[in-house]
C-alpha atoms as a PDB file:
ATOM      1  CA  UNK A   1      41.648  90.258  -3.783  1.00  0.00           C
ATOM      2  CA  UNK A   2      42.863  89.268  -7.459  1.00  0.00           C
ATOM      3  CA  UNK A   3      41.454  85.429  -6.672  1.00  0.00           C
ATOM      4  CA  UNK A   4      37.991  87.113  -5.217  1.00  0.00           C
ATOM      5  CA  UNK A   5      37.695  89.355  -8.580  1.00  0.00           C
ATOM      6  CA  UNK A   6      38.422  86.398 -10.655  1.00  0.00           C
ATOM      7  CA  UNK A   7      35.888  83.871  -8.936  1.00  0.00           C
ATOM      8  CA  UNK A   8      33.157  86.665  -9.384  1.00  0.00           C
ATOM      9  CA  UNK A   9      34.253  86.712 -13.203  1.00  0.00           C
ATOM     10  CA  UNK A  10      34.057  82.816 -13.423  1.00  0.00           C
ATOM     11  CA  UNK A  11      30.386  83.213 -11.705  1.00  0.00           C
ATOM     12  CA  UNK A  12      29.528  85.545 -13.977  1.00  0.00           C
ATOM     13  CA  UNK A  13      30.232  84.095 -16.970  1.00  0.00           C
ATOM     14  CA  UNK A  14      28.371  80.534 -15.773  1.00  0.00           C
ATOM     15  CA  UNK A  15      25.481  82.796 -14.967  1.00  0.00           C
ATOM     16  CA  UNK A  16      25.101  84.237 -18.394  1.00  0.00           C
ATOM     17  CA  UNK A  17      25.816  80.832 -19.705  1.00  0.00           C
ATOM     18  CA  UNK A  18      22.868  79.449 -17.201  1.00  0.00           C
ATOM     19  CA  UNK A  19      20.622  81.904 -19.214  1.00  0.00           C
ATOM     20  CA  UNK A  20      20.945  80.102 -22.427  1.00  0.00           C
ATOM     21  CA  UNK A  21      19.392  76.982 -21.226  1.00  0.00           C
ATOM     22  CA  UNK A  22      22.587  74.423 -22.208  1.00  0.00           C
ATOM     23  CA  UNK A  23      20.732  71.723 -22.011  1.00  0.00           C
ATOM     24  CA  UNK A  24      18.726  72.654 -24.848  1.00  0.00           C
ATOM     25  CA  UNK A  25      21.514  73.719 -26.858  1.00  0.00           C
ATOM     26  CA  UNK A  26      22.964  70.513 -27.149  1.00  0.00           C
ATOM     27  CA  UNK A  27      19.984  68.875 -28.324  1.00  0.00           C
ATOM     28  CA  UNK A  28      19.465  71.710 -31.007  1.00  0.00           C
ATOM     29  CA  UNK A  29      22.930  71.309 -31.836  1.00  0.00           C
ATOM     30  CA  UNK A  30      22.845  67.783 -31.937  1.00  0.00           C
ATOM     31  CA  UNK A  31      19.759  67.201 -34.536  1.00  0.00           C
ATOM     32  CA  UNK A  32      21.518  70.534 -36.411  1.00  0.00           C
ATOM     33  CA  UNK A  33      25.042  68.365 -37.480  1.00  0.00           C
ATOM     34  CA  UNK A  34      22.445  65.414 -38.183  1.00  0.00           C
ATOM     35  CA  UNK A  35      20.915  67.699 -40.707  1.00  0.00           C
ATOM     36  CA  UNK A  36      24.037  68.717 -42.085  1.00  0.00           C
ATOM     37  CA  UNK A  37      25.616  64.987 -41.933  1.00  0.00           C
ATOM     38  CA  UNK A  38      21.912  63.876 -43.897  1.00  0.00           C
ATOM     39  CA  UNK A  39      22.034  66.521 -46.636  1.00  0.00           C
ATOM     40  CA  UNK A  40      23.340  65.616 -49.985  1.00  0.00           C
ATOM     41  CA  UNK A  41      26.326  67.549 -50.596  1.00  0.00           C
ATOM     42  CA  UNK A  42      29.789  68.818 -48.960  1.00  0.00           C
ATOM     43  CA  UNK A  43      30.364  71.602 -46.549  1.00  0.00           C
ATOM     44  CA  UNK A  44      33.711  72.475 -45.749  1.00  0.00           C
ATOM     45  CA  UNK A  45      34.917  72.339 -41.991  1.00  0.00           C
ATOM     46  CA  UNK A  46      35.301  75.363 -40.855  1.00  0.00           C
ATOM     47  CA  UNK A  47      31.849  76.343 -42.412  1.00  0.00           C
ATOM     48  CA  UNK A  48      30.365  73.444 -40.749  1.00  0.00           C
ATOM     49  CA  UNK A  49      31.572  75.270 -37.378  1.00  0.00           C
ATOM     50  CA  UNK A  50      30.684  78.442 -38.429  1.00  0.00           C
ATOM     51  CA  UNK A  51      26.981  77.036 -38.736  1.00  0.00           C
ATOM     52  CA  UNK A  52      27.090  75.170 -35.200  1.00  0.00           C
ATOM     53  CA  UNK A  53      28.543  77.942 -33.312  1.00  0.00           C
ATOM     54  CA  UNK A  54      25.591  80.456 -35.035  1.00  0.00           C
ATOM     55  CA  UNK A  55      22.466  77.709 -34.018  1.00  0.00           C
ATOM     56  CA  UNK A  56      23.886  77.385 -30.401  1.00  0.00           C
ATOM     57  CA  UNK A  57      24.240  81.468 -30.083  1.00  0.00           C
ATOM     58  CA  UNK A  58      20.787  81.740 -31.943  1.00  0.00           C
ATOM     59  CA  UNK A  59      19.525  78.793 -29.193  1.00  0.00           C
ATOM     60  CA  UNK A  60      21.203  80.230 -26.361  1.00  0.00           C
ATOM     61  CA  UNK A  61      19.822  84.043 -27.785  1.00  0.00           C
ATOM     62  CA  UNK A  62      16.162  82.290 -27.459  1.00  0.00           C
ATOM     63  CA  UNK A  63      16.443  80.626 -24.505  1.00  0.00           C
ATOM     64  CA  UNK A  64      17.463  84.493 -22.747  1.00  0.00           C
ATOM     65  CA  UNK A  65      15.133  86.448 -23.495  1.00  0.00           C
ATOM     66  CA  UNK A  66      12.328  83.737 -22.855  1.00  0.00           C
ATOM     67  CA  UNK A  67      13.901  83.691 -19.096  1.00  0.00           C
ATOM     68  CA  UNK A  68      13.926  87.585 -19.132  1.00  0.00           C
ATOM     69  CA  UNK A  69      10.214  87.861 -20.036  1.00  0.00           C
ATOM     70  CA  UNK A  70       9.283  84.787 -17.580  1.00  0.00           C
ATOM     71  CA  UNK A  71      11.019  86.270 -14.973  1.00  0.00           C
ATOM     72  CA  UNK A  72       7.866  86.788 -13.017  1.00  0.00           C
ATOM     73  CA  UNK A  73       6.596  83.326 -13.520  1.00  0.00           C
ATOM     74  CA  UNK A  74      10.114  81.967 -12.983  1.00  0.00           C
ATOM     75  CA  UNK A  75      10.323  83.099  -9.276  1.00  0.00           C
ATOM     76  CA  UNK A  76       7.366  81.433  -8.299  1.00  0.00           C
ATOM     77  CA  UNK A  77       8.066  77.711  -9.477  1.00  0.00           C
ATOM     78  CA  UNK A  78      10.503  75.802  -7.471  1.00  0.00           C
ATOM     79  CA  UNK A  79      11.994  74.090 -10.731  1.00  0.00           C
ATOM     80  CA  UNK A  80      12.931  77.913 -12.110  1.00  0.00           C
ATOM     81  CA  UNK A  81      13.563  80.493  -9.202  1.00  0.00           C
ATOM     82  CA  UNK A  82      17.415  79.898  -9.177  1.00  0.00           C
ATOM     83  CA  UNK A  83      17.799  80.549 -12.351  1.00  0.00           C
ATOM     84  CA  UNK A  84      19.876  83.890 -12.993  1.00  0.00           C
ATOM     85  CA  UNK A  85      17.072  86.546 -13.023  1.00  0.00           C
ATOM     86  CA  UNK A  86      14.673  85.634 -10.153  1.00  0.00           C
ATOM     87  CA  UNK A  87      17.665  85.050  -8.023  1.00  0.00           C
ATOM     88  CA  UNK A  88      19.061  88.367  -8.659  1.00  0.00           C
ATOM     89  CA  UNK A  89      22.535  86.821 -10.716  1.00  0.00           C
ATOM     90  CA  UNK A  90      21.564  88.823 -13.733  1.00  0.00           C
ATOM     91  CA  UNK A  91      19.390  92.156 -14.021  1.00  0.00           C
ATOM     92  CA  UNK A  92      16.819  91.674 -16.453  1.00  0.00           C
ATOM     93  CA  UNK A  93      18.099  94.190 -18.889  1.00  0.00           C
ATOM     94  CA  UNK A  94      21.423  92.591 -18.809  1.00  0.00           C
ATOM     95  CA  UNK A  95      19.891  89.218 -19.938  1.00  0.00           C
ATOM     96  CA  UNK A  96      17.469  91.217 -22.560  1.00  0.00           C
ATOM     97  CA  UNK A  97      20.031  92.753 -24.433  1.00  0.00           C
ATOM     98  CA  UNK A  98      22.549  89.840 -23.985  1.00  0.00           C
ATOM     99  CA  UNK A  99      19.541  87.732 -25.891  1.00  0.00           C
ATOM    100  CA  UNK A 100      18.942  90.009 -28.379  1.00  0.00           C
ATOM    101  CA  UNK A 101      22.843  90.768 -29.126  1.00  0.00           C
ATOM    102  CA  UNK A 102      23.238  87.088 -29.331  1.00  0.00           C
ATOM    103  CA  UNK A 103      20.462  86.563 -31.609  1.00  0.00           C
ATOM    104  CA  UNK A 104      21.491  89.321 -34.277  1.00  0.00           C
ATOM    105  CA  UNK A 105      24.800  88.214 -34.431  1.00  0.00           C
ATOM    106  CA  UNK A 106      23.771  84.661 -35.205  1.00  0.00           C
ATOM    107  CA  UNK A 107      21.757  85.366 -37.993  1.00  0.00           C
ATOM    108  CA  UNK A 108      24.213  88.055 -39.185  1.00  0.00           C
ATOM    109  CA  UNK A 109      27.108  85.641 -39.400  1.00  0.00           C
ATOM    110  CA  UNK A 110      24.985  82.818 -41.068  1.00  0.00           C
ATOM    111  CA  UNK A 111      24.059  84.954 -43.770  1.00  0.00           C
ATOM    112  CA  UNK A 112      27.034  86.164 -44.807  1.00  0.00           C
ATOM    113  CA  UNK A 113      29.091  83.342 -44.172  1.00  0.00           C
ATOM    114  CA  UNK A 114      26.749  80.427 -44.827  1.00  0.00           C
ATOM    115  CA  UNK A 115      24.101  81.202 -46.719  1.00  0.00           C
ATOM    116  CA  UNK A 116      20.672  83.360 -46.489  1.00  0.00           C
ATOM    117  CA  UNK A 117      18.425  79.934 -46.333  1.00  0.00           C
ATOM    118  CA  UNK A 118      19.928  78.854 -43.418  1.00  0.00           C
ATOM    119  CA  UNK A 119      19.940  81.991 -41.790  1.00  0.00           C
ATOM    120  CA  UNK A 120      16.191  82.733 -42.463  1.00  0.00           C
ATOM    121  CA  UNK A 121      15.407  79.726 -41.081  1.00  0.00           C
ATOM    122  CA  UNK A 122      17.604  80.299 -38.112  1.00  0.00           C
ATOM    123  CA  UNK A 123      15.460  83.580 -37.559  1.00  0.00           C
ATOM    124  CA  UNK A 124      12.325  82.327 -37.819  1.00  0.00           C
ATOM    125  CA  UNK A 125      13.425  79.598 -35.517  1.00  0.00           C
ATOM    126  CA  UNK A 126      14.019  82.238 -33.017  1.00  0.00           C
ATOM    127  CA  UNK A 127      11.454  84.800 -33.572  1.00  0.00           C
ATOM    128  CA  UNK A 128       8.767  82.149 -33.403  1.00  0.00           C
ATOM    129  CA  UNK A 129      10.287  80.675 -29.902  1.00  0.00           C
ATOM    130  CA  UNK A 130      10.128  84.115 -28.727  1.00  0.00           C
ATOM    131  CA  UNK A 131       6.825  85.969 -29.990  1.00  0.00           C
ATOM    132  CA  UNK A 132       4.586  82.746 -30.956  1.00  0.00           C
ATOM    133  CA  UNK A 133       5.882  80.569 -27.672  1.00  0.00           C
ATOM    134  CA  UNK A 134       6.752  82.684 -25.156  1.00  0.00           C
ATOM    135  CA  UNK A 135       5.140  86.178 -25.548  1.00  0.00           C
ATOM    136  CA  UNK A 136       1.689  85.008 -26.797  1.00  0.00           C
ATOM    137  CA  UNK A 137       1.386  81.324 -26.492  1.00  0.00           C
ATOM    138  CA  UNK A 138       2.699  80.096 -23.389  1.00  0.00           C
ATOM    139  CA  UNK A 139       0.486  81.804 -20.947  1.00  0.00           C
ATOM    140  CA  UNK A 140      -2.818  81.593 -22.939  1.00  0.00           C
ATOM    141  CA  UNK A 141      -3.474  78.335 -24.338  1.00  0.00           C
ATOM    142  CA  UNK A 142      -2.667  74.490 -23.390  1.00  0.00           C
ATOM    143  CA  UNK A 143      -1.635  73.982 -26.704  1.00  0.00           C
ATOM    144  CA  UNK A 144       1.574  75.833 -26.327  1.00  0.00           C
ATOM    145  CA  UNK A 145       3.519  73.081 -25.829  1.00  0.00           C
ATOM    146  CA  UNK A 146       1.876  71.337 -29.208  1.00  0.00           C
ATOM    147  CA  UNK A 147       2.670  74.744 -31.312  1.00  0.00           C
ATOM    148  CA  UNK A 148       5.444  75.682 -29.767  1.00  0.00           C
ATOM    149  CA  UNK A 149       7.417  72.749 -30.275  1.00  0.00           C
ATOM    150  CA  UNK A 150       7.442  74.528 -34.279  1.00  0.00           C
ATOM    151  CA  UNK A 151      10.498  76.326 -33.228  1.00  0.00           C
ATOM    152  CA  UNK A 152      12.556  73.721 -32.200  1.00  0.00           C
ATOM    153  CA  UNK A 153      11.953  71.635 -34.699  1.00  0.00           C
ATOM    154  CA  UNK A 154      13.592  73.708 -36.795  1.00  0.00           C
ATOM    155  CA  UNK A 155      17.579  72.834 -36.004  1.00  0.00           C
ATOM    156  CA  UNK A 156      18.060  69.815 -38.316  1.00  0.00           C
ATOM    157  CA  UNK A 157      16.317  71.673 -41.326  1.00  0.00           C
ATOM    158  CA  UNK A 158      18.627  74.663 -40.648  1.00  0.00           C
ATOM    159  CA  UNK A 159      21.552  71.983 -40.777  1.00  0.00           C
ATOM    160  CA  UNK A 160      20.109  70.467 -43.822  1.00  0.00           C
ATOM    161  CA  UNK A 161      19.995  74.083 -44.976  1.00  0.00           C
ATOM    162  CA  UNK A 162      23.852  75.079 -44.259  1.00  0.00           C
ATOM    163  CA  UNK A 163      24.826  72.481 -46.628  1.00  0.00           C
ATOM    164  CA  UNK A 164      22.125  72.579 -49.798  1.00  0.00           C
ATOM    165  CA  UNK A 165      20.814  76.314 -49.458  1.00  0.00           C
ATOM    166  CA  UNK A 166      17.672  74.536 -49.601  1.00  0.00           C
ATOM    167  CA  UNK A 167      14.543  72.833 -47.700  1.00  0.00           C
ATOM    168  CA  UNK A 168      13.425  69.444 -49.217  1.00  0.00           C
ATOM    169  CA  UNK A 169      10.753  66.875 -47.491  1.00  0.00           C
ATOM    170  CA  UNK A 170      13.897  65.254 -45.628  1.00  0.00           C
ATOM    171  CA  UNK A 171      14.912  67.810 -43.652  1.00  0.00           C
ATOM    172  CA  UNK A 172      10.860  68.226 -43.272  1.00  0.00           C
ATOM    173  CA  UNK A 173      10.883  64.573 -42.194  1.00  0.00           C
ATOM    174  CA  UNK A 174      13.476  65.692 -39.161  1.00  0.00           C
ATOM    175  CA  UNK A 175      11.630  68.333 -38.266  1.00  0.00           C
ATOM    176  CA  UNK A 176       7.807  65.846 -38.166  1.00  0.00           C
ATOM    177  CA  UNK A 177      10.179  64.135 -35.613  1.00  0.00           C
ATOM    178  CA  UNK A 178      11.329  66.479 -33.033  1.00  0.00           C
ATOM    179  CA  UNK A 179       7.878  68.563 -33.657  1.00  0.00           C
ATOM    180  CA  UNK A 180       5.977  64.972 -32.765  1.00  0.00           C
ATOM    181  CA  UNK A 181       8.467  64.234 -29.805  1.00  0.00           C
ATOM    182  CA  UNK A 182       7.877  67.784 -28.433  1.00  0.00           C
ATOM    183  CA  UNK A 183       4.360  67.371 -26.469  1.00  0.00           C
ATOM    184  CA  UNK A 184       4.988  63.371 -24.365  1.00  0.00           C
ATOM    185  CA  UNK A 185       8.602  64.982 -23.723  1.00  0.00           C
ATOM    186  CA  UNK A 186       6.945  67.928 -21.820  1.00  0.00           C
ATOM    187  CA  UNK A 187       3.793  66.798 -20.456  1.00  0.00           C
ATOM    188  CA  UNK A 188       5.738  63.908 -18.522  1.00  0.00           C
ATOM    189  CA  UNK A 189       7.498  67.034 -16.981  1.00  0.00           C
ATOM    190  CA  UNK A 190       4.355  69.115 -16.549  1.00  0.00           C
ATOM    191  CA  UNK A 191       2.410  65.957 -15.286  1.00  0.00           C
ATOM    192  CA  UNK A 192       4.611  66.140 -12.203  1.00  0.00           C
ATOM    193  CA  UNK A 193       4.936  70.045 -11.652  1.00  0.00           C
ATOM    194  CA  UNK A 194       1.443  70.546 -11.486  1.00  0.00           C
ATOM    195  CA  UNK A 195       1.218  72.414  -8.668  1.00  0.00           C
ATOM    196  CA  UNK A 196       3.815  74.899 -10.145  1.00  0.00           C
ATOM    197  CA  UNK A 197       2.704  75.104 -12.920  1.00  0.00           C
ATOM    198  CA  UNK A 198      -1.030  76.421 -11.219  1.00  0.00           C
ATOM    199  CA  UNK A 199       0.979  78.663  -8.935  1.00  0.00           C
ATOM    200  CA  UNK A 200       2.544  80.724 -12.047  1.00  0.00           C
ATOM    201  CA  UNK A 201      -1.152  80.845 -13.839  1.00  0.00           C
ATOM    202  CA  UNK A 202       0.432  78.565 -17.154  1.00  0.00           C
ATOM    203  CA  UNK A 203      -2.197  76.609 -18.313  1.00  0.00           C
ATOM    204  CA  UNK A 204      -0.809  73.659 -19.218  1.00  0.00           C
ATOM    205  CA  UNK A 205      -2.748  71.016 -21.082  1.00  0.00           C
ATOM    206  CA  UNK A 206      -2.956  68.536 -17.495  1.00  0.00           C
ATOM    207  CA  UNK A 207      -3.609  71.953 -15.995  1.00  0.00           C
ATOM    208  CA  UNK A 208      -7.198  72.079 -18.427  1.00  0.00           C
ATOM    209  CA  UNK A 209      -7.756  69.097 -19.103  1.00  0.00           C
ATOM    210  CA  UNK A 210      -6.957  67.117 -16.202  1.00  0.00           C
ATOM    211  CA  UNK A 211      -3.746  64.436 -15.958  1.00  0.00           C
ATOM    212  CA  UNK A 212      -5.883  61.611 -17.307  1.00  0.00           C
ATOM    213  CA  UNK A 213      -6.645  62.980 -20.377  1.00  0.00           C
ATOM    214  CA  UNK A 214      -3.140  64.171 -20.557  1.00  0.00           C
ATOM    215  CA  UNK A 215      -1.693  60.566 -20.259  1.00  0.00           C
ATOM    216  CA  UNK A 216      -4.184  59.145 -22.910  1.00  0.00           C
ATOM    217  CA  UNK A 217      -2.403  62.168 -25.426  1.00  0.00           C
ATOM    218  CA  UNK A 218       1.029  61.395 -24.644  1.00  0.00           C
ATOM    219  CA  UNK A 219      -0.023  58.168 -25.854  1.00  0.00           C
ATOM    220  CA  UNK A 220      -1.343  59.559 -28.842  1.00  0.00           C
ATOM    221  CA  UNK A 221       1.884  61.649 -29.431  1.00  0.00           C
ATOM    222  CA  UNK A 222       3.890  58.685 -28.591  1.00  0.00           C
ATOM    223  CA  UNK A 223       2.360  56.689 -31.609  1.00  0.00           C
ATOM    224  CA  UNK A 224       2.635  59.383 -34.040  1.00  0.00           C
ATOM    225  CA  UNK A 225       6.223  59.980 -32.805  1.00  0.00           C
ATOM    226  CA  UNK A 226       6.985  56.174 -33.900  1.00  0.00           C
ATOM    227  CA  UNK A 227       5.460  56.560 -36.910  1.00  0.00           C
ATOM    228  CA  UNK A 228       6.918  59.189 -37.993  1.00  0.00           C
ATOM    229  CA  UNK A 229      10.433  57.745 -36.866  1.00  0.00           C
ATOM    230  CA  UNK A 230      10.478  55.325 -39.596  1.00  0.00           C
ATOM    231  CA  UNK A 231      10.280  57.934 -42.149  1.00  0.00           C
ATOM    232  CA  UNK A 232      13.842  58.754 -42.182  1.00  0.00           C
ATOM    233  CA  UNK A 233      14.180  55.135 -43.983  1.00  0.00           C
ATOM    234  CA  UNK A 234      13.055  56.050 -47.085  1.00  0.00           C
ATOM    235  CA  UNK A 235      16.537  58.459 -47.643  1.00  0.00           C
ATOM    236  CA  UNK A 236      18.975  56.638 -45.549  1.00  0.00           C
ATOM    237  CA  UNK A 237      21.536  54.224 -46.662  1.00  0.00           C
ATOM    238  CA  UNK A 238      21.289  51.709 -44.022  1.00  0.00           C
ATOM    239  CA  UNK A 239      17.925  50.910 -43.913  1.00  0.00           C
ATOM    240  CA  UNK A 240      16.962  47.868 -41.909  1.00  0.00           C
ATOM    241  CA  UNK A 241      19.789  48.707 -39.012  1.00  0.00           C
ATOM    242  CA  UNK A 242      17.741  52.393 -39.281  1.00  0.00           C
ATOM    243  CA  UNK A 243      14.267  50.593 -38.693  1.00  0.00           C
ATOM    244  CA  UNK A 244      15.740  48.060 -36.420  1.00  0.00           C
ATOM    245  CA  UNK A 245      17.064  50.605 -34.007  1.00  0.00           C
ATOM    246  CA  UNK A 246      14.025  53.111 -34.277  1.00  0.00           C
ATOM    247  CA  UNK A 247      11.242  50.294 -33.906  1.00  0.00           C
ATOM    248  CA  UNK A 248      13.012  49.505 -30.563  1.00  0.00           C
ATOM    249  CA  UNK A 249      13.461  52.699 -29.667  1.00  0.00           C
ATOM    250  CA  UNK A 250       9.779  53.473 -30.334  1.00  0.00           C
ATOM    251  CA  UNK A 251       8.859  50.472 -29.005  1.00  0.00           C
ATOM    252  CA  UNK A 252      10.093  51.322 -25.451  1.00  0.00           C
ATOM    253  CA  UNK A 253       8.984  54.933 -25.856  1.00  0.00           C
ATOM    254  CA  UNK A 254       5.254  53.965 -26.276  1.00  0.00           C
ATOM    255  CA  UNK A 255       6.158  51.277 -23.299  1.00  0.00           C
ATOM    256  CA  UNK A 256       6.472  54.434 -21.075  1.00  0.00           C
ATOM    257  CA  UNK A 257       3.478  55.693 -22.439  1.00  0.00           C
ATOM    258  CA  UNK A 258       1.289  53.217 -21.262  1.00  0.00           C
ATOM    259  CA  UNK A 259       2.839  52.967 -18.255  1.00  0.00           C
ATOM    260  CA  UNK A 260       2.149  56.113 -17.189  1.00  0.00           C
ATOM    261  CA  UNK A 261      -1.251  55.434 -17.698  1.00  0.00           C
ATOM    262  CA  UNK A 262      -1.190  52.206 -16.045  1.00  0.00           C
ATOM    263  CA  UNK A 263       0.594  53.546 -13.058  1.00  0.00           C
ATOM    264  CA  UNK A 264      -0.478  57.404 -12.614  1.00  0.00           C
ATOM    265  CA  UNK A 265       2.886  58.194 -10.166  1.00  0.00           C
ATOM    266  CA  UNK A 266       5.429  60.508 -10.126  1.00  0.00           C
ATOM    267  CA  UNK A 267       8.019  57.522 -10.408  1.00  0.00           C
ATOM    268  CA  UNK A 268       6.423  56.603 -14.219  1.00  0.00           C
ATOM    269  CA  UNK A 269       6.049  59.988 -15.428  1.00  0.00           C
ATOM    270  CA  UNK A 270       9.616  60.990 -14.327  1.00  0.00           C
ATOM    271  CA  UNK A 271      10.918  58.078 -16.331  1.00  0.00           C
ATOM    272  CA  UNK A 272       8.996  58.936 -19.573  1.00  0.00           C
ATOM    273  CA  UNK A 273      10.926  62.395 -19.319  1.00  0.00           C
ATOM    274  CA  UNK A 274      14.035  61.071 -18.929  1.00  0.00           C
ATOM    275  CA  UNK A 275      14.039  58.556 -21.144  1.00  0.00           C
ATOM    276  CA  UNK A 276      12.275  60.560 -24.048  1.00  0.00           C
ATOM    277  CA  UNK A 277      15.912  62.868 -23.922  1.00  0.00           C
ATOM    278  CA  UNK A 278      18.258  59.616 -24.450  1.00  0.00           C
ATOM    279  CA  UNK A 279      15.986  58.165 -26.970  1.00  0.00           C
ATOM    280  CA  UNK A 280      16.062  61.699 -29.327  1.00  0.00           C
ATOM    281  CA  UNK A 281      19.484  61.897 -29.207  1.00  0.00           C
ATOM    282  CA  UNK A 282      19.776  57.629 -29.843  1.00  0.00           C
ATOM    283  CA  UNK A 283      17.283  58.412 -32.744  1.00  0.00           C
ATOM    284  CA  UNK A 284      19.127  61.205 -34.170  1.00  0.00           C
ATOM    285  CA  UNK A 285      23.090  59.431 -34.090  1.00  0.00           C
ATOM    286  CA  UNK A 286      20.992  56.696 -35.146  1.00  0.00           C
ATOM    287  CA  UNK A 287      20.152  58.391 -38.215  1.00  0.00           C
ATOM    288  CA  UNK A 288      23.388  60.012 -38.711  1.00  0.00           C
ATOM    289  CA  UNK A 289      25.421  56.797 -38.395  1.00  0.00           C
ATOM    290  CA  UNK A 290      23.079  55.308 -40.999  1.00  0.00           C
ATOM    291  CA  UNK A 291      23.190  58.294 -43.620  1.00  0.00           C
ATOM    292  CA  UNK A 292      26.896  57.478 -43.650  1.00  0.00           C
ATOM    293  CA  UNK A 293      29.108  55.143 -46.498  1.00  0.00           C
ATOM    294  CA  UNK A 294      31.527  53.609 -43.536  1.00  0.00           C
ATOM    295  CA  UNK A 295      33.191  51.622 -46.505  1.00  0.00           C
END
């Protein structure tokens, strides 16, 4: 009895964790301590983890309630009906107020223990995933993916912020680059879950406009997303290693761009999803190794 009880905690817990979409925590996370790492400036340890622990709960607080308001949608794709409120884990109200509780104490804590740029930015970050994305955007435009993307884009300036109490046109830099990596990233995805995406009404931009013209505007982003890449050069310290690694980078990313269009199959577009995750988090240590004086 005592080893049943405990194995329903443990499955508890991992469903409530489930609801904060992990995956995208640790890329919010990630781009957050390369803002922080970037910014002129000290911040002392334990304030540093004090700011990382309040962007994953203010993630993981976004990421919760967006599941409890697409629960409906949720049960009817294949790709999201296991997750915790379609398959009847977590009730809905369970996963509301666990979102909201999650997001009030993240922006509570990083006011008064950070600082109230940084925690304003935080809250936008989350209100605007939330209201903007989810409640008004996702299910009435194929450009939700495009705006969107605003919220998170927001993680490294909110690191940048924990250390300076400040937003400059670096940390705006960061954000041009996840907000500009946003759309190819999740078009690949949506290029291939077509059908489910039609079955839950979400009109997607290859759900408008057709998968061709989708193909020709991951392109599009893909180009801008290189472009923008090299940007971070003008405030790093290692320079040519910077634009050495992000030309390649880019160079491959735009690669899989065309591709897709060369090929039209679920094989290509698949690979452009996956390999758009490894190259923002290559881009990002990238750019933290080379904001750093190793000697």
């Amino acid at each position: 009895m005592y080893t049943s009880a405990l194995l329903n905690v443990e499955s508890t817990i991992l469903d409530f964790w489930c609801l904060l979409k992990p995956k995208v925590i640790y890329l919010v996370v990630f781009t957050a301590v390369a803002g922080m790492v970037v910014a002129p400036g000290n911040i002392h340890p334990f304030i540093a983890l004090i700011s990382i622990i309040c962007i994953a709960l203010g993630s993981g607080s976004a990421g919760a309630i967006n599941m409890w308001y697409d629960r409906d949608i949720d049960l009817l794709m294949k790709r999201t009906q296991n997750r915790p409120i379609p398959s009847g884990k977590v009730s809905a109200e369970s996963a509301l107020e666990f979102g909201i509780t999650l997001g009030v104490l993240s922006v509570f804590i990083m006011a008064i223990a950070v600082n109230y740029i940084s925690a304003v930015l935080l809250a936008i970050g989350i209100l605007f995933y939330v209201f903007i994305y989810t409640i008004w955007l996702k299910r009435r435009t194929p450009q939700n993916i495009v705006v969107g993307g605003i919220s998170g884009a927001f993680s490294p300036m909110i690191g940048w912020a924990t250390v300076t109490n400040s937003i400059s046109w670096e940390s705006f830099i960061l954000f041009l680059i996840i907000f500009m990596w946003t759309p190819p990233h999740f078009w690949a995805l949506s290029l291939n879950k077509s059908e489910e995406y039609t079955k839950a009404s979400i009109p997607m931009f290859n759900i408008v406009y057709g998968s061709e013209k989708t193909r020709k505007h991951i392109l599009i982003y893909s180009i801008l997303l290189v472009l923008t890449s090299l940007l971070p050069s003008l405030f790093l310290k290692r320079v040519l290693l910077y634009l050495s690694v992000a030309i390649l980078e880019g160079c491959i990313f735009i690669w899989y761009a065309i591709s897709i269009i060369r090929l039209k199959n679920y094989s290509s577009q698949k690979k452009m999803f996956s390999y758009s995750i490894s190259y923002l988090f290559s881009l990002f240590a990238s750019i933290i190794f080379c904001s750093i004086n190793w000697f």
